[in-house]
C-alpha atoms as a PDB file:
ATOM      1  CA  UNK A   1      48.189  35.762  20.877  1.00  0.00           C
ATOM      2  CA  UNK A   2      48.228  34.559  17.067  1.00  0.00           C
ATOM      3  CA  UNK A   3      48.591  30.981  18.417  1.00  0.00           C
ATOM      4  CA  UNK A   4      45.301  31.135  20.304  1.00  0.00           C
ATOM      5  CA  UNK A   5      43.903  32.706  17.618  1.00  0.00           C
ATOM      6  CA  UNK A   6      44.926  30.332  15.052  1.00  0.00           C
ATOM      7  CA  UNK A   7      44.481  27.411  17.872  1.00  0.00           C
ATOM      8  CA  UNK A   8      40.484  28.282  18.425  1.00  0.00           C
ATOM      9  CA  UNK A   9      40.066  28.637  14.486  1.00  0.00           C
ATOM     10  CA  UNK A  10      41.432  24.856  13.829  1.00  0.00           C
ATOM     11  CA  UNK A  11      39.091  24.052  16.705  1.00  0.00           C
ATOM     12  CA  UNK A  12      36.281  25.905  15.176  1.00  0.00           C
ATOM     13  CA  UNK A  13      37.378  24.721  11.909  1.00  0.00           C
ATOM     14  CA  UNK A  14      37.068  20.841  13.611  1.00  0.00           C
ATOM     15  CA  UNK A  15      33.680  21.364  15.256  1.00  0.00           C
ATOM     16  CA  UNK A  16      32.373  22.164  11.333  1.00  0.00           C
ATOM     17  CA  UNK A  17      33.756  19.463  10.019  1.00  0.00           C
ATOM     18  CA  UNK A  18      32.984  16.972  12.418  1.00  0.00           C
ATOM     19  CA  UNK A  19      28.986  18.790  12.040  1.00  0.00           C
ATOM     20  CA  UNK A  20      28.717  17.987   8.130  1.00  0.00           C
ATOM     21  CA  UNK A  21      30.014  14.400   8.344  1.00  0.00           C
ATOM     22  CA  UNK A  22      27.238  14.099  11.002  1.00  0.00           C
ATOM     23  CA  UNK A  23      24.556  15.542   8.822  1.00  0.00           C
ATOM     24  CA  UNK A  24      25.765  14.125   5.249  1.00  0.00           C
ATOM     25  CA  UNK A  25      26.368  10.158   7.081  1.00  0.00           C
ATOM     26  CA  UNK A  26      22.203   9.699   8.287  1.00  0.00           C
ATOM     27  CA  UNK A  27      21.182   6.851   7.072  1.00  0.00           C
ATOM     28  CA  UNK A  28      17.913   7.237   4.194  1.00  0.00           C
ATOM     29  CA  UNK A  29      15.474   4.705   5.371  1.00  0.00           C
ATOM     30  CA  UNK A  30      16.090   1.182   3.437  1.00  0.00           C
ATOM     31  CA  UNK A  31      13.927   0.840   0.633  1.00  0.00           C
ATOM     32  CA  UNK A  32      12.065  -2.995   0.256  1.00  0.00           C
ATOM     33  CA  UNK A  33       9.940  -4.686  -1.974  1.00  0.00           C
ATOM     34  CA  UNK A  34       7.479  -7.719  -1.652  1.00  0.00           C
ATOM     35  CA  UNK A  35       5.436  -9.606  -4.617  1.00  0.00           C
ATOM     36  CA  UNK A  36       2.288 -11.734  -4.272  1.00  0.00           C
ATOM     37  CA  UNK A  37      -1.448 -11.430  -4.120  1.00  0.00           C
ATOM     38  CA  UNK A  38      -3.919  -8.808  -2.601  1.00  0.00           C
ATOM     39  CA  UNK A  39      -5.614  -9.683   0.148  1.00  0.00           C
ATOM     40  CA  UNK A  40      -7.654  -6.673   0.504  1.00  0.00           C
ATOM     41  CA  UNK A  41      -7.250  -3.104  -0.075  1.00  0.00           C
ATOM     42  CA  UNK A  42      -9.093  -0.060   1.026  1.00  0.00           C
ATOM     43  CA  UNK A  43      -7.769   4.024   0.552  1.00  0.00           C
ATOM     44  CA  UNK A  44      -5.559   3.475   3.817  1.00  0.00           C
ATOM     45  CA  UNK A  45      -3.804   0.147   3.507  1.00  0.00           C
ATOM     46  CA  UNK A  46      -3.356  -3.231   1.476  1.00  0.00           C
ATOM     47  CA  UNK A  47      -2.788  -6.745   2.620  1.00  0.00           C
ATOM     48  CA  UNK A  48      -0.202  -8.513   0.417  1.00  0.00           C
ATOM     49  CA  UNK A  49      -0.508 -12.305   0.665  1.00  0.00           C
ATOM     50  CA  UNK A  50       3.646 -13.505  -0.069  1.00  0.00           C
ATOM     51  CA  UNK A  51       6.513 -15.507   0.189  1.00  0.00           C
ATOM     52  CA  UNK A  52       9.151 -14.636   3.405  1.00  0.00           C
ATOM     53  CA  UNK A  53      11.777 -16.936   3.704  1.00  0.00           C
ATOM     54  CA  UNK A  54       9.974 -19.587   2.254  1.00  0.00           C
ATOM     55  CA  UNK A  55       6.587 -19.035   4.468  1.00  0.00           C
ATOM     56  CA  UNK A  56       3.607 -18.117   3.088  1.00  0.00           C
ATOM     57  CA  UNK A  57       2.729 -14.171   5.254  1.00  0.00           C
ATOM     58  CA  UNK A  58       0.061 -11.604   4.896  1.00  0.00           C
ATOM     59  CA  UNK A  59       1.493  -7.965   5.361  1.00  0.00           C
ATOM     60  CA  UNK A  60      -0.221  -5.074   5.937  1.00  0.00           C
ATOM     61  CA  UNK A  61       1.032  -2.324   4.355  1.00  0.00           C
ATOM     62  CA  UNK A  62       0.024   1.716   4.908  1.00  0.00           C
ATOM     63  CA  UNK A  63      -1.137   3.125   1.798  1.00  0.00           C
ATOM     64  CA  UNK A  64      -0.882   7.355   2.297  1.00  0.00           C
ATOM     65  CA  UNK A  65      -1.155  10.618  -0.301  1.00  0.00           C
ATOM     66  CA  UNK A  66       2.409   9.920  -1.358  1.00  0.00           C
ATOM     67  CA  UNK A  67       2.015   6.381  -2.422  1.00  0.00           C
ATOM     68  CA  UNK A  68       2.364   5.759  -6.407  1.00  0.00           C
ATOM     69  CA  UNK A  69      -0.089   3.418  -7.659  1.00  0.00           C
ATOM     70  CA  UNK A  70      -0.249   1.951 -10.688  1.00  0.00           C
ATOM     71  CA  UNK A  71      -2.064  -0.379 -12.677  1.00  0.00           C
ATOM     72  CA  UNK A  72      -6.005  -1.852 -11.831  1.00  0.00           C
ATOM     73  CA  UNK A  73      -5.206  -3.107  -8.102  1.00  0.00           C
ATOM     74  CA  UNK A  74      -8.025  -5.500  -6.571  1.00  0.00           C
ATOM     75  CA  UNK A  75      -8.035  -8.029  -4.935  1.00  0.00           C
ATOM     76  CA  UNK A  76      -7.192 -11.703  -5.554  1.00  0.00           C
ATOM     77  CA  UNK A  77      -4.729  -9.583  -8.173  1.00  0.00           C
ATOM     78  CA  UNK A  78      -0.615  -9.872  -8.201  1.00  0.00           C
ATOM     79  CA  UNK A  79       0.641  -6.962  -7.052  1.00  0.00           C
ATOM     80  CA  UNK A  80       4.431  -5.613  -6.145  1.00  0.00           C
ATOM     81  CA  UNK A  81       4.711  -3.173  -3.072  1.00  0.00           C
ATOM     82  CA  UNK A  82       8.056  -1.123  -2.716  1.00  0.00           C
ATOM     83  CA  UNK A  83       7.650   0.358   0.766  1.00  0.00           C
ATOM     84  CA  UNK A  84      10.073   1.614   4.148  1.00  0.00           C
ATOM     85  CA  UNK A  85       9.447   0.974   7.925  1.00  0.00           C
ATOM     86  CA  UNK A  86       9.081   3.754  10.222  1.00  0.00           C
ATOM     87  CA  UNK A  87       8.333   2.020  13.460  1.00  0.00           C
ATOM     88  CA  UNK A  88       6.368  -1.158  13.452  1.00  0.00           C
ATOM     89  CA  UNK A  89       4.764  -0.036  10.006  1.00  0.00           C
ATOM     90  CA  UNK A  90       5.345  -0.938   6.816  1.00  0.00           C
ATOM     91  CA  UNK A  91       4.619   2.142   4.529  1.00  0.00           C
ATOM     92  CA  UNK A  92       4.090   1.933   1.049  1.00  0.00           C
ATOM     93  CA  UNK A  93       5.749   4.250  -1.438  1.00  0.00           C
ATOM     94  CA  UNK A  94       4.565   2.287  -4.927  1.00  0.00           C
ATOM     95  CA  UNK A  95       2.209  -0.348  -5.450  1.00  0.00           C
ATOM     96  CA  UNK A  96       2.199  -2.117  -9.265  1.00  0.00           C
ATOM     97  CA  UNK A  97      -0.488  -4.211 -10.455  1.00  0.00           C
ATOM     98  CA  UNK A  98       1.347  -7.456 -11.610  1.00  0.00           C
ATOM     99  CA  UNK A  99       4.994  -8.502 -10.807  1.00  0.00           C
ATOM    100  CA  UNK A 100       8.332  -7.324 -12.022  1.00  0.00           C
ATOM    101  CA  UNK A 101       7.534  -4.267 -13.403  1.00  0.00           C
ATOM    102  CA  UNK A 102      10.128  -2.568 -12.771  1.00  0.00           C
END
């Protein structure tokens, strides 16, 4: 009898362990950052005019309650947007007038 009962606690004990490392190993989503010009902006989203591998791309980028702004942002201005993707959307989490600010 003590060896099932010691047998289902190191199973028990397994199953917990196995449960964290689950939990504490999800990946945070990858942060990214892009520098160039404003296209356009509005109070929902911001075009970013820059450089990806070597090609010249306009980005749209989801602007939301949680996104830091800083700095006068307008367009034709240089502008550096740290943001995630969730999906096929590109959300911003801090927009800086101007480049390498941080």
């Amino acid at each position: 009898m003590k060896k099932i009962v010691a047998v289902m606690a190191g199973m028990l004990l397994l199953m917990a362990v196995a449960g964290f490392a689950q939990t504490t190993t999800a990946k945070a989503p990858k942060m990214l950052e892009a520098k160039g010009t404003i296209v356009s902006m509005d109070d929902n989203s911001l075009v970013l005019d820059h450089k990806v591998k070597g090609k010249d791309t306009k980005t749209t980028f989801v602007l939301n309650a949680d996104t830091k702004k800083e700095g006068k942002l307008e367009p034709k201005g240089k502008a550096t947007v740290h943001y995630r993707v969730e999906g096929d959307q590109n959300i911003a989490t801090m927009v800086m007038a101007g480049h390498g600010m941080m």
